[in-house]
Protein backbone atom coordinates (compact mmCIF):
# COMPACT_ATOMS: atom_id res chain seq x y z
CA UNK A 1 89.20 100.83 64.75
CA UNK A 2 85.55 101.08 64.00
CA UNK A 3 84.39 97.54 64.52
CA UNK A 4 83.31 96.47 67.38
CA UNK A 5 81.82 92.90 68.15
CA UNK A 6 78.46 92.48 70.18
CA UNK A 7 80.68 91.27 72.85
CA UNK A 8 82.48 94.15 73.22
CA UNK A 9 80.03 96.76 72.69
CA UNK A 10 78.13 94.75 75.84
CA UNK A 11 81.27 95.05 78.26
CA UNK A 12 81.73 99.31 76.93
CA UNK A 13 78.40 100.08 78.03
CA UNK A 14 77.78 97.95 80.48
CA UNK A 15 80.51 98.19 82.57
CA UNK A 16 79.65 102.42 81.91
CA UNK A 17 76.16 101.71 83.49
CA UNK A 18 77.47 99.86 86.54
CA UNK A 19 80.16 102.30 87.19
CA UNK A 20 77.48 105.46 86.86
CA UNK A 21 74.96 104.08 88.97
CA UNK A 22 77.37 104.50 91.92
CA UNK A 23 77.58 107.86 91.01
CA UNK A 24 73.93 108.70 91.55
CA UNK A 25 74.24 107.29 94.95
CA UNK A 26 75.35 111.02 96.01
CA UNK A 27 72.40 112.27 95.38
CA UNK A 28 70.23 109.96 97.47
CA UNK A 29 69.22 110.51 100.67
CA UNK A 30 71.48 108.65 103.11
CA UNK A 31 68.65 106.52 104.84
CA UNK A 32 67.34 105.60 101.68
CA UNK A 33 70.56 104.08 100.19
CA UNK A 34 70.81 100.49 99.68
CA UNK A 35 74.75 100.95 99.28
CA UNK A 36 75.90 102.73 102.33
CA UNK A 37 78.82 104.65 99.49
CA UNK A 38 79.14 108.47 98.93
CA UNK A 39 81.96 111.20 98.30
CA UNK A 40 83.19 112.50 101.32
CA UNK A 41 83.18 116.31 101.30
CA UNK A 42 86.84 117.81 102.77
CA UNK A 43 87.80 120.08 105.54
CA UNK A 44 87.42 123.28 103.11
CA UNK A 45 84.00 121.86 101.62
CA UNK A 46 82.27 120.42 104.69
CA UNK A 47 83.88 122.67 107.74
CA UNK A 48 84.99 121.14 110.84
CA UNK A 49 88.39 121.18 112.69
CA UNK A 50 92.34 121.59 112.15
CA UNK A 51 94.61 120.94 114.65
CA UNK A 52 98.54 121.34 115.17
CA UNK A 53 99.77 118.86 117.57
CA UNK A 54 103.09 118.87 118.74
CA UNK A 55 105.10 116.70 121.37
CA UNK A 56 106.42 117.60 124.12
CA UNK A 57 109.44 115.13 124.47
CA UNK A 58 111.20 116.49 127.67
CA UNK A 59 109.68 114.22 130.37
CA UNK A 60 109.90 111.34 127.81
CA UNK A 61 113.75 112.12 127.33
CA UNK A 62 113.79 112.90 131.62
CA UNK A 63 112.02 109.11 131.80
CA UNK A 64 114.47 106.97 129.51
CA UNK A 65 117.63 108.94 131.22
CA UNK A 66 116.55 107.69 134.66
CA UNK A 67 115.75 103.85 133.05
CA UNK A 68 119.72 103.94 132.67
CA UNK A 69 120.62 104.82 136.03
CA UNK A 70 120.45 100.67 136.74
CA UNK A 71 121.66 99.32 134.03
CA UNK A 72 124.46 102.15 134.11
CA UNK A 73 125.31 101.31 138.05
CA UNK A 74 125.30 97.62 137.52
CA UNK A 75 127.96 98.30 134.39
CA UNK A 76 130.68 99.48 136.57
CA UNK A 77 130.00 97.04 139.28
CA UNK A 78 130.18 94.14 137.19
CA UNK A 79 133.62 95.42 135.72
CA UNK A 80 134.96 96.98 139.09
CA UNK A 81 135.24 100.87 138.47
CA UNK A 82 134.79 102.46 141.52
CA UNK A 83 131.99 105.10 141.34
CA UNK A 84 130.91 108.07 143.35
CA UNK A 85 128.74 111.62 143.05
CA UNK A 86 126.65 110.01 141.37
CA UNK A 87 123.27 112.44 140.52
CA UNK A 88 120.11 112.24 138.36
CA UNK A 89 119.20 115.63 136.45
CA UNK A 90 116.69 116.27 134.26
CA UNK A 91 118.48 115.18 131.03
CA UNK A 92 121.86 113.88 132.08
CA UNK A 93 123.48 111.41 134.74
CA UNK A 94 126.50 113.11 136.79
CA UNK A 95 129.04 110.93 138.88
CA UNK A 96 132.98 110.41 138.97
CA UNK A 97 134.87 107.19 138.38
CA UNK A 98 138.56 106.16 138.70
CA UNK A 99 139.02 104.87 135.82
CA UNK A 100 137.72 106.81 132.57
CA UNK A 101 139.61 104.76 129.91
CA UNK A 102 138.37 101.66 130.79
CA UNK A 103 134.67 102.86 131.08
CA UNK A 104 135.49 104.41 127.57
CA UNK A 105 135.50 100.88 126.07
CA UNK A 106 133.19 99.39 127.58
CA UNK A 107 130.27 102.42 127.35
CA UNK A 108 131.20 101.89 123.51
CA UNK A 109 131.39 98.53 122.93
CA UNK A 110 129.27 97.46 119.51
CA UNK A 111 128.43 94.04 120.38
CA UNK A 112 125.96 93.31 123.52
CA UNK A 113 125.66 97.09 125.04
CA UNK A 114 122.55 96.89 126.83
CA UNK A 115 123.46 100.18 128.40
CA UNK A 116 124.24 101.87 125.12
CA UNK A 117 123.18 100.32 122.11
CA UNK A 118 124.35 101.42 118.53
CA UNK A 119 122.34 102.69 116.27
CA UNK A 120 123.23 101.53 112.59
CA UNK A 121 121.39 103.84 110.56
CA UNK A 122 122.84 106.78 112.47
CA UNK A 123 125.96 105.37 112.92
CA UNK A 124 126.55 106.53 116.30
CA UNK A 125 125.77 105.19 120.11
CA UNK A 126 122.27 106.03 121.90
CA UNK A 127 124.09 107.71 124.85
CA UNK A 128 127.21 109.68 124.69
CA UNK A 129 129.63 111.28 127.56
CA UNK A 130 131.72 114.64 128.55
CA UNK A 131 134.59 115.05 131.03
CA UNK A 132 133.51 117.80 133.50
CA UNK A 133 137.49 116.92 134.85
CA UNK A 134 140.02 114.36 135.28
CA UNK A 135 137.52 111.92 137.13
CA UNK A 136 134.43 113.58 136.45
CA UNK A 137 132.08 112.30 133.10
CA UNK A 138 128.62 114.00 132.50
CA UNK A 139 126.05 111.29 130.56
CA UNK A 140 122.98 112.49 128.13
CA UNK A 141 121.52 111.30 125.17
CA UNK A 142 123.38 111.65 122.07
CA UNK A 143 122.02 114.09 119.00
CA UNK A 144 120.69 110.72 117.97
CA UNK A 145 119.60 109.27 120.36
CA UNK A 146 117.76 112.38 121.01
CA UNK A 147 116.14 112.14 117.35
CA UNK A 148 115.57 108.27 117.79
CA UNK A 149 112.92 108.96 121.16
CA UNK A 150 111.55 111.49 118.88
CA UNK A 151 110.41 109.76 116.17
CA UNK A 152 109.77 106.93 118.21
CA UNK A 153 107.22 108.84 120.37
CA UNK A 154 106.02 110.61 117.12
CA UNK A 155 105.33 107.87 115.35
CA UNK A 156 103.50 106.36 118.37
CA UNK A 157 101.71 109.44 119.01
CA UNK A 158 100.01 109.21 115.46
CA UNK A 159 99.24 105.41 115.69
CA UNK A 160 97.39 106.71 119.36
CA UNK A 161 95.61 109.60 117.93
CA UNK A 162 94.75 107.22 114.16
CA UNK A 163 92.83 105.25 117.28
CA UNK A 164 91.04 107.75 119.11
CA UNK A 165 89.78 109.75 116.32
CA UNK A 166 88.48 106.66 114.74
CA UNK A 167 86.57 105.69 117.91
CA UNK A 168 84.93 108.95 117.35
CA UNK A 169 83.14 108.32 113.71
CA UNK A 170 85.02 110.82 111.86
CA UNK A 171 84.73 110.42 108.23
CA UNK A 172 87.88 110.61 106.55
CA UNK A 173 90.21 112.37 109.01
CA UNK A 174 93.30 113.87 107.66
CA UNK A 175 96.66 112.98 110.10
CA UNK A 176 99.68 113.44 109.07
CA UNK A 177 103.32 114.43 110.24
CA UNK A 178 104.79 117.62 110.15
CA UNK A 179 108.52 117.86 110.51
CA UNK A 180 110.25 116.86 113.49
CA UNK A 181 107.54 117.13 116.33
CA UNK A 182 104.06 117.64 114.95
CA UNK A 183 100.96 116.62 113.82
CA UNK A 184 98.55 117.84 111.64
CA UNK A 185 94.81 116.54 112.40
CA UNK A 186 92.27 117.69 110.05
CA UNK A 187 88.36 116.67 110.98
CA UNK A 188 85.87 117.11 108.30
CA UNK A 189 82.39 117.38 109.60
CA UNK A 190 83.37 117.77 113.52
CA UNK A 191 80.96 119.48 115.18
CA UNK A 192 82.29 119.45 118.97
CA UNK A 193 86.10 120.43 118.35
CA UNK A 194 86.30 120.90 122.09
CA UNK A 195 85.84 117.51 122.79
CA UNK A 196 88.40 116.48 120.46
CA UNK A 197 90.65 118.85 121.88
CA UNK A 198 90.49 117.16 125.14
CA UNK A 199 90.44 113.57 124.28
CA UNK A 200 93.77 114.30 121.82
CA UNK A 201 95.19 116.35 125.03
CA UNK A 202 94.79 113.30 127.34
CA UNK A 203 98.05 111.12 127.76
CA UNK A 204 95.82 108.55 128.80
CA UNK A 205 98.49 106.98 131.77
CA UNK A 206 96.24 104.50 133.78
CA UNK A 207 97.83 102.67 136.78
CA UNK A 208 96.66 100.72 139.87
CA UNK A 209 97.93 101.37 143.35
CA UNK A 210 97.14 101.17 146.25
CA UNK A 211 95.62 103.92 149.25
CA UNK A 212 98.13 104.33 152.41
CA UNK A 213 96.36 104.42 155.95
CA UNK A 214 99.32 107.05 156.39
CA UNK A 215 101.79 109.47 154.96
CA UNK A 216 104.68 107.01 154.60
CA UNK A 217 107.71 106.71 153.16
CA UNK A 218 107.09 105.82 149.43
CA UNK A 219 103.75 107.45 148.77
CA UNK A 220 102.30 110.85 147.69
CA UNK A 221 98.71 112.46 148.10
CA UNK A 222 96.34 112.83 145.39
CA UNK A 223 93.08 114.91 145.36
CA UNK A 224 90.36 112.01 144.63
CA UNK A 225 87.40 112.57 142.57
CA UNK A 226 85.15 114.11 145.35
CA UNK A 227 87.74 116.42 146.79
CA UNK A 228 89.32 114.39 149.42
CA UNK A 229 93.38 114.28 149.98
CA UNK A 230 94.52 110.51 150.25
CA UNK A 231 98.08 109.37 150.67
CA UNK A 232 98.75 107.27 147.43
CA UNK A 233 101.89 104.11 147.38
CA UNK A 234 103.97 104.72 144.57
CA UNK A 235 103.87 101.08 143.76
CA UNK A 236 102.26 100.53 140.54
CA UNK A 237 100.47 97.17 140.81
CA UNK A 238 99.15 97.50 137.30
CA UNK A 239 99.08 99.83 134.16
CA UNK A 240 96.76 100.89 131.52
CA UNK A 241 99.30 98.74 129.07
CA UNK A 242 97.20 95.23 130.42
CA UNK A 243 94.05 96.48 129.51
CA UNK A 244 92.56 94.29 126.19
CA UNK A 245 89.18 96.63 126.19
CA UNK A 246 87.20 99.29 127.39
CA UNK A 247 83.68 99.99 127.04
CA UNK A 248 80.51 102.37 128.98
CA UNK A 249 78.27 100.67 130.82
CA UNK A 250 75.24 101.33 133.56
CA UNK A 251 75.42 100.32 136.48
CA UNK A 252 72.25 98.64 137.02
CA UNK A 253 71.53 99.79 140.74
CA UNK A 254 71.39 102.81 140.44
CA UNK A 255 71.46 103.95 136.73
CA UNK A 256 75.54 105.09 137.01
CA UNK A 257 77.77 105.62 133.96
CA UNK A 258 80.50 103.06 134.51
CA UNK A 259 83.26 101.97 132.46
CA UNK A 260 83.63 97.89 132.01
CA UNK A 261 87.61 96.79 131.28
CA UNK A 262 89.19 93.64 130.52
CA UNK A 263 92.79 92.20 131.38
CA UNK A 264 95.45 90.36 129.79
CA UNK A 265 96.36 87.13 131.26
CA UNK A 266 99.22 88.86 132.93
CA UNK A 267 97.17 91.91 134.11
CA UNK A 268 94.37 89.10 135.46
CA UNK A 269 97.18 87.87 137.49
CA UNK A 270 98.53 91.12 138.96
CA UNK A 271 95.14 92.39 139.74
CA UNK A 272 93.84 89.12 141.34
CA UNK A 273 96.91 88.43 143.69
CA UNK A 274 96.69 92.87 144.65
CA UNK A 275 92.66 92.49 145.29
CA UNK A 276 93.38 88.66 147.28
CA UNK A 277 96.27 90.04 149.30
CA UNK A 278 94.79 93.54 150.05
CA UNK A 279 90.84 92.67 151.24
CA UNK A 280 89.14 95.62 152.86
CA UNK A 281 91.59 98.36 151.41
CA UNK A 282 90.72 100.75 149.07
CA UNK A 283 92.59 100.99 145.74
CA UNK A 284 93.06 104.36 143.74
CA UNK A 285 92.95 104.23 139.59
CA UNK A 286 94.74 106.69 138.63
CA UNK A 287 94.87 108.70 135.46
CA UNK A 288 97.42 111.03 134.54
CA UNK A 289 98.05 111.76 137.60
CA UNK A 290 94.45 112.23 139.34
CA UNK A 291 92.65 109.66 141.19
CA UNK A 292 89.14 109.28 139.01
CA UNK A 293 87.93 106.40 141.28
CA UNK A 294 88.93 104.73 144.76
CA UNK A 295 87.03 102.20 145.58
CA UNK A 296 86.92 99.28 148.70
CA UNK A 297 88.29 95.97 147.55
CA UNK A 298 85.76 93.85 149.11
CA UNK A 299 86.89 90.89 147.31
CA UNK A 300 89.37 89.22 145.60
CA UNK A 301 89.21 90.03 141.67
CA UNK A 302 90.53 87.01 139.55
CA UNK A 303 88.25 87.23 136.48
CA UNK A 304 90.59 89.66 134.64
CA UNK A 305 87.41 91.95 134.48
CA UNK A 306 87.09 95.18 136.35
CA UNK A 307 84.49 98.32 136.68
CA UNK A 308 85.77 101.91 137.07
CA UNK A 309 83.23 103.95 138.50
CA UNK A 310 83.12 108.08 139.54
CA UNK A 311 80.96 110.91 138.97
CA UNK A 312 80.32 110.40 135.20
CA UNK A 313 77.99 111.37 132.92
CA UNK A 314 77.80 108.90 129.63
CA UNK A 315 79.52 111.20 127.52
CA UNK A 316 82.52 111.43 130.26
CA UNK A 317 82.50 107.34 130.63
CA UNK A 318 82.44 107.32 126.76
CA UNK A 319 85.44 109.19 126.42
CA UNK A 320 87.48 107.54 129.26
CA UNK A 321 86.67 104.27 127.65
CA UNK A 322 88.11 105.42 124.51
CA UNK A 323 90.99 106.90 125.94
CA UNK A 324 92.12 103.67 127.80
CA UNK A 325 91.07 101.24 124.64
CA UNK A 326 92.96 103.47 122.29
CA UNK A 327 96.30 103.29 124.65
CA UNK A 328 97.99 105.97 126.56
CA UNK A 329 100.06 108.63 124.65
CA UNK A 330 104.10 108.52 125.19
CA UNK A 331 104.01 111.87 125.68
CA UNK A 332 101.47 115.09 126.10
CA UNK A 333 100.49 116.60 123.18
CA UNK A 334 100.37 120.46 123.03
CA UNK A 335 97.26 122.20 120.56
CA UNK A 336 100.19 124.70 118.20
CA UNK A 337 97.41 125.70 116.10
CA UNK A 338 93.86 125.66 116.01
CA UNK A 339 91.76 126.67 113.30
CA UNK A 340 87.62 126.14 112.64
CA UNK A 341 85.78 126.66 109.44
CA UNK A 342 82.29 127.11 109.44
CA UNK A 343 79.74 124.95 107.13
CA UNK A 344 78.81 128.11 105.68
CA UNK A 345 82.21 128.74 104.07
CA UNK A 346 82.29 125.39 102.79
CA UNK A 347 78.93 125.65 101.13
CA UNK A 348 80.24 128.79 99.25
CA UNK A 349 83.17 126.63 98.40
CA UNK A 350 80.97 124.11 97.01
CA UNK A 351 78.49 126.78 95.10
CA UNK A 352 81.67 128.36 93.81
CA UNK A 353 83.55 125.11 92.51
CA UNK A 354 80.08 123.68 91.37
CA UNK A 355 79.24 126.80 89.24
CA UNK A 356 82.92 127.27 87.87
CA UNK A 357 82.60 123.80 86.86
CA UNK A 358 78.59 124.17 85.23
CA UNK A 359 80.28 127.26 83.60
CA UNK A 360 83.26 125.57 81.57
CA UNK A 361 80.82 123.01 81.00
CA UNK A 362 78.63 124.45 78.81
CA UNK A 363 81.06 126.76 77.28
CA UNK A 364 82.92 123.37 75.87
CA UNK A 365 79.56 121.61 74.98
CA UNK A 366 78.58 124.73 72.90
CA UNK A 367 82.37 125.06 71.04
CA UNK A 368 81.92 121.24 70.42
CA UNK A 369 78.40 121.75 69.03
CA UNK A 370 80.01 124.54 66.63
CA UNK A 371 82.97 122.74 65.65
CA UNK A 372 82.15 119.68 64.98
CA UNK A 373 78.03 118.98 64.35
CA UNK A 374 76.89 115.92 65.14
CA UNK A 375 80.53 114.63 66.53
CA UNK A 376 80.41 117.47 68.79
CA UNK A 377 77.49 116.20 70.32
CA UNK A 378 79.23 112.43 70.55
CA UNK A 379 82.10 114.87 72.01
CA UNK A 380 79.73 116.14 74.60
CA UNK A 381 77.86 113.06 75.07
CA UNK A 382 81.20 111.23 75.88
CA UNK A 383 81.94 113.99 78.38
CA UNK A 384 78.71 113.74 80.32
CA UNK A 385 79.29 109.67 80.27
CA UNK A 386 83.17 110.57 81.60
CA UNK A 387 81.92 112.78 84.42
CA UNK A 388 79.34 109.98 85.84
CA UNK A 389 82.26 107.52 85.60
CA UNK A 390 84.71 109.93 87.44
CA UNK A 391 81.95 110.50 90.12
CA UNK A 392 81.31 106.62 89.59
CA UNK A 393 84.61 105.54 90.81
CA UNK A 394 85.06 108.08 93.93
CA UNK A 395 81.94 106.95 95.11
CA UNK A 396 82.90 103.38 95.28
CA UNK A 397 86.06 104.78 96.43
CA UNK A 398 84.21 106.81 99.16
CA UNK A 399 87.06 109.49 98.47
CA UNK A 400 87.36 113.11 99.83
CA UNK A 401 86.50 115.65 97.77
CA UNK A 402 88.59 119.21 98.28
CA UNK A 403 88.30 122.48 97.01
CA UNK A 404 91.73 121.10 94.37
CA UNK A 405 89.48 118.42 94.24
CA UNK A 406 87.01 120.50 92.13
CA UNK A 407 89.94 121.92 89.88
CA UNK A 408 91.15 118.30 88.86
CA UNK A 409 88.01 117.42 87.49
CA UNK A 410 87.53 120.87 85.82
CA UNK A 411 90.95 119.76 84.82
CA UNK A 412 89.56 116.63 83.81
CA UNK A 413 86.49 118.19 81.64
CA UNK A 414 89.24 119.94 79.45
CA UNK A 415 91.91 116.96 79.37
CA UNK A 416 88.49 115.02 77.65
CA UNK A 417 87.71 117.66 75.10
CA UNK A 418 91.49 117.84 74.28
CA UNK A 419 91.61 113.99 73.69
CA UNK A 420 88.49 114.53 71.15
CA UNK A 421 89.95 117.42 69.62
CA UNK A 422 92.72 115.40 68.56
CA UNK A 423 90.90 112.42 67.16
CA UNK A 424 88.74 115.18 65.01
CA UNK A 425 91.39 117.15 63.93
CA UNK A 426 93.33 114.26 62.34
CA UNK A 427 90.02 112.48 60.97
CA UNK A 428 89.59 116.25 59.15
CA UNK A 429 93.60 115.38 57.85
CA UNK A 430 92.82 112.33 56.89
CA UNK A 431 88.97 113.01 54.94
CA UNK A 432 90.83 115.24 53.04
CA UNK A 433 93.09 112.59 51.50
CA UNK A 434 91.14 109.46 51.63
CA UNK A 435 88.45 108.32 49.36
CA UNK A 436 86.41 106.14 51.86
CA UNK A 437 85.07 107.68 54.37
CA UNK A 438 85.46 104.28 56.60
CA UNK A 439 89.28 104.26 56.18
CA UNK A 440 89.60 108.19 56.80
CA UNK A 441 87.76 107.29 60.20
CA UNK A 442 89.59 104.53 60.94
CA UNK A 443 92.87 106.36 60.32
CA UNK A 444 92.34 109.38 62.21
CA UNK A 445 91.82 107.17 65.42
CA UNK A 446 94.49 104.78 64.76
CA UNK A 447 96.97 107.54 64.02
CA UNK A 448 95.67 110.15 66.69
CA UNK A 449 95.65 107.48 69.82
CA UNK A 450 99.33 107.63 69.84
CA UNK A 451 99.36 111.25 70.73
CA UNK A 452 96.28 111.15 72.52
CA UNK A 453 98.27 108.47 75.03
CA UNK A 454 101.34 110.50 75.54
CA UNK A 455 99.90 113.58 76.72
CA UNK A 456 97.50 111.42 78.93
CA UNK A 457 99.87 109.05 80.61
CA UNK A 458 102.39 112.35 80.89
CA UNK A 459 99.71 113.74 82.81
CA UNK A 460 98.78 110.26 84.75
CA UNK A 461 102.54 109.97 85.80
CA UNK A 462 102.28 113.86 87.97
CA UNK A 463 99.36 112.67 89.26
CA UNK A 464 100.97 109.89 90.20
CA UNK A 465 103.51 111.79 91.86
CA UNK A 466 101.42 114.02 93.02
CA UNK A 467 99.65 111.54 95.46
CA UNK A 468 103.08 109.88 96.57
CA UNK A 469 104.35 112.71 97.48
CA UNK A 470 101.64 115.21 98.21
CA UNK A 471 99.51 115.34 100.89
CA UNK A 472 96.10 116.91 101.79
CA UNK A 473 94.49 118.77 99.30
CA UNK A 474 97.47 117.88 97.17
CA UNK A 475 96.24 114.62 97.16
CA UNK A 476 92.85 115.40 96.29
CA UNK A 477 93.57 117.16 93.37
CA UNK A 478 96.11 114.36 92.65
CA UNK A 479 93.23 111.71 92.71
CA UNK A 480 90.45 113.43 90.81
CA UNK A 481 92.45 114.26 88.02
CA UNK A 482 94.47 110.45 87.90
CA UNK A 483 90.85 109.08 87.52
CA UNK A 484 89.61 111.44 85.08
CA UNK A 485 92.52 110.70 83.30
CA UNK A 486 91.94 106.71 83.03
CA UNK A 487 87.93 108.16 82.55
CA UNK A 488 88.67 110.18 79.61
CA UNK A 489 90.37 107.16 78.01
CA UNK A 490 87.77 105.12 77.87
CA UNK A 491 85.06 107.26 77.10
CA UNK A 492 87.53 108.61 74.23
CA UNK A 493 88.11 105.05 72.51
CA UNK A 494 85.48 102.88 73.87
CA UNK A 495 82.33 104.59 74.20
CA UNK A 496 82.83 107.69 71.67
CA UNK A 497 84.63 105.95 69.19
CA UNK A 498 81.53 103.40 69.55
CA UNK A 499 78.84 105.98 68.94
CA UNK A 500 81.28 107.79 66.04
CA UNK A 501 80.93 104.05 64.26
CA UNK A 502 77.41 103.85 64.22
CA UNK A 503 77.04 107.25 62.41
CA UNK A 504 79.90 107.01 60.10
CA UNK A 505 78.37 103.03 58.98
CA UNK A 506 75.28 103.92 58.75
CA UNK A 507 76.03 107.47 56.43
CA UNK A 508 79.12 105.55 54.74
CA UNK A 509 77.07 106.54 51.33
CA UNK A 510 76.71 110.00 52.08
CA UNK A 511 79.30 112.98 51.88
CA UNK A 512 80.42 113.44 56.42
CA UNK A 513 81.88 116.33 57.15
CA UNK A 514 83.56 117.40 60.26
């Protein structure tokens, strides 16, 4: 256990000094870095914003009720049930028929049902029906169906948000479900939560139609960006869904924020057959439901490129170019909870953990020194080396550090000592029955890895858990201590037992104690 070939020795400490250079990179100005790498500081550490998001699924479940109204019509006219009453509320469809039975099986047929497909994994059908009376059925959503458009729109919701918040620049952004409906966003850093607030509260729903000379059947007025009422067609002649990108621009006449968009081939089409057809109108964009822009078509548009333009500042063209190049949100999402913590708090966080962690430090470098001489001081120097790797590998990492963070490599600082403690305690066992001091070396590591091992992997395998299941700070702590684990190894049997060799060979004469 105490030999150790050139080659080896070479790999130990070299493979030490490339993994602890990374860790000085945290301590380098940013502009000055030649590797752009550095521990992220967490919500609780840096300040910035947490958000509870939560869906609002009734309009979604009010849209995908009326999609059926179709599909459910053309049903009992292909199969000649006779129909009647038939209304559209909110979250049901309401209408009598003449012959229930026969609807029965076909509403709930398995194979083909475009108008009520089965879900396997619930086991049940997406729609489901009441008798109100003899003729009389009432149609809604099943409980599962239900939960299917919910996660649907929650996962979507996330994927949306993922892309918006990234847009922004923010470093390590925690989001992550919670239960049924919500979201949890967590912004390290942010310094303009307001603006967050509103680009995450945007659905985003872009379409294309056209401006009516009058109020006509099959249009509705809209305020327009400057105040004035105009009567709207209801006719979408394009959505947000056909746009490939978004991006700011200046319009070079006159210095005006714009924002620059691109089309799909199929959005190219649409939009150059609505601008060749409709010459000299004006078309409305509309978002969410307000007209931002309504310009003249003065000529036909077949490039598949476009220009939104309105009273924007950059910031405002910014945003709306993120919001349409990020995709439109299935459904609004309603601010639950909102929390902000300061920069302030998180630098007593950091003062705190830092100074609980200098503390125990020095406290175990001074038992070590006591206990065990000139092996403490290997102890400690193995320590020091186990910290830079730990800081080392989250750096290259570029991992978020967390108040539970902190505590995993405090964790971490004792989990090393214990490992060394071990190995000294049994080397003591074995000096005392051995005649060479070589062997009694050699045994005590041989004999003391096993144990060493077991309570480290133990301890690697919750961690382990810890991060598959955990989230958050959970996480943090999770990650931090997994590394100092795999840290504490090395330094343990590599580079201590390394340094242990070269005092033990070169005092093998001379009476070592420990």
């Amino acid at each position: 256990m105490l030999n150790f070939s050139k080659i080896n020795v070479l790999i130990i400490y070299l493979l030490f000094i490339l993994i602890a250079i990374f860790s000085l990179l945290n301590f380098q100005p940013e502009k000055d870095q030649f590797i752009k790498k550095k521990i992220n500081l967490g919500l609780d550490l840096q300040g910035g914003s947490y958000l509870l998001l939560e869906i609002n699924s009734d309009n979604l479940v009010k849209e995908k009720i009326q999609s059926k109204v179709i599909p459910i019509k053309k049903l009992l006219k292909d199969n000649q049930i006779n129909y009647n009453n038939f209304k559209i509320n909110d979250n049901n469809l309401s209408l009598s028929i003449d012959n229930i039975d026969k609807f029965d099986l076909l509403f709930k047929a398995r194979r083909d049902n475009l108008v009520n497909p089965y879900i396997d994994n619930y086991r049940s059908y997406e729609l489901d029906y009441k008798k109100i009376s003899n003729t009389q059925i009432e149609i809604s959503f099943s409980k599962f169906g239900l939960l299917t458009i919910n996660n649907s729109a929650l996962k979507q919701s996330i994927e949306i948000v993922r892309r918006r918040i990234d847009d922004i620049g923010t470093k390590e952004p925690t989001i992550l479900q919670r239960g049924e409906k919500r979201i949890l966003v967590e912004l390290p850093g942010l310094k303009d939560p307001e603006r967050i607030k509103a680009l995450l509260g945007k659905t985003a729903q872009l379409n294309f139609r056209l401006v009516s000379d009058n109020n006509e059947f099959g249009t509705e007025e809209l305020i327009s960006e400057n105040g004035e009422k105009l009567n709207i067609s209801k006719r979408i002649i394009m959505s947000g869904e056909n746009l490939i990108d978004s991006q700011p621009s200046i319009q070079n006449q006159n210095n005006e924020p714009t924002v620059s968009f691109t089309l799909d081939r199929l959005g190219a089409q649409k939009f150059g057959r609505a601008t060749t057809d409709n010459v000299g109108k004006r078309l409305a964009i509309v978002l969410d439901g307000e007209i931002i822009s309504a310009p003249n078509i003065n000529e036909p548009i077949t490039s598949g490129n476009g220009m939104i333009s309105g009273n924007f500042s950059f910031q405002e063209a910014t945003d709306l170019a993120l919001l349409l190049r990020s995709g439109a949100l299935p459904t609004p999402l309603i601010v639950v909870e909102e929390r902000t913590v300061g920069p302030d708090l998180g630098e007593d966080s950091i003062k705190s953990g830092i100074t609980s962690l200098i503390v125990g430090f020095i406290l175990v470098i001074l038992f070590m020194l006591y206990k065990y001489k000139i092996f403490g001081l290997i102890a400690n120097t193995a320590l020091i080396a186990n910290l830079l790797m730990l800081m080392g590998v989250l750096t290259i990492l570029e991992a978020t550090l967390t108040l539970p963070g902190i505590a995993g490599i405090i964790l971490t600082v004792g989990m090393a000592v214990d490992a060394n403690v071990l190995i000294f305690e049994r080397i003591r066992e074995e000096l005392k029955t051995e005649k060479s001091i070589i062997h009694a070396f050699d045994s005590g590591y041989s004999r003391a890895k096993i144990t060493v091992l077991d309570a480290n992997i133990t301890t690697l395998i919750a961690a382990v858990i810890l991060f598959a299941f955990g989230s958050g700070p959970v996480k943090g702590f999770a990650i931090t201590l997994g590394i100092g684990i795999i840290t504490t190894l090395f330094t343990a049997y590599f580079l201590a037992r390394h340094l242990t060799s070269l005092v033990v060979l070169n005092n093998k004469n001379k009476e070592i104690k420990i």
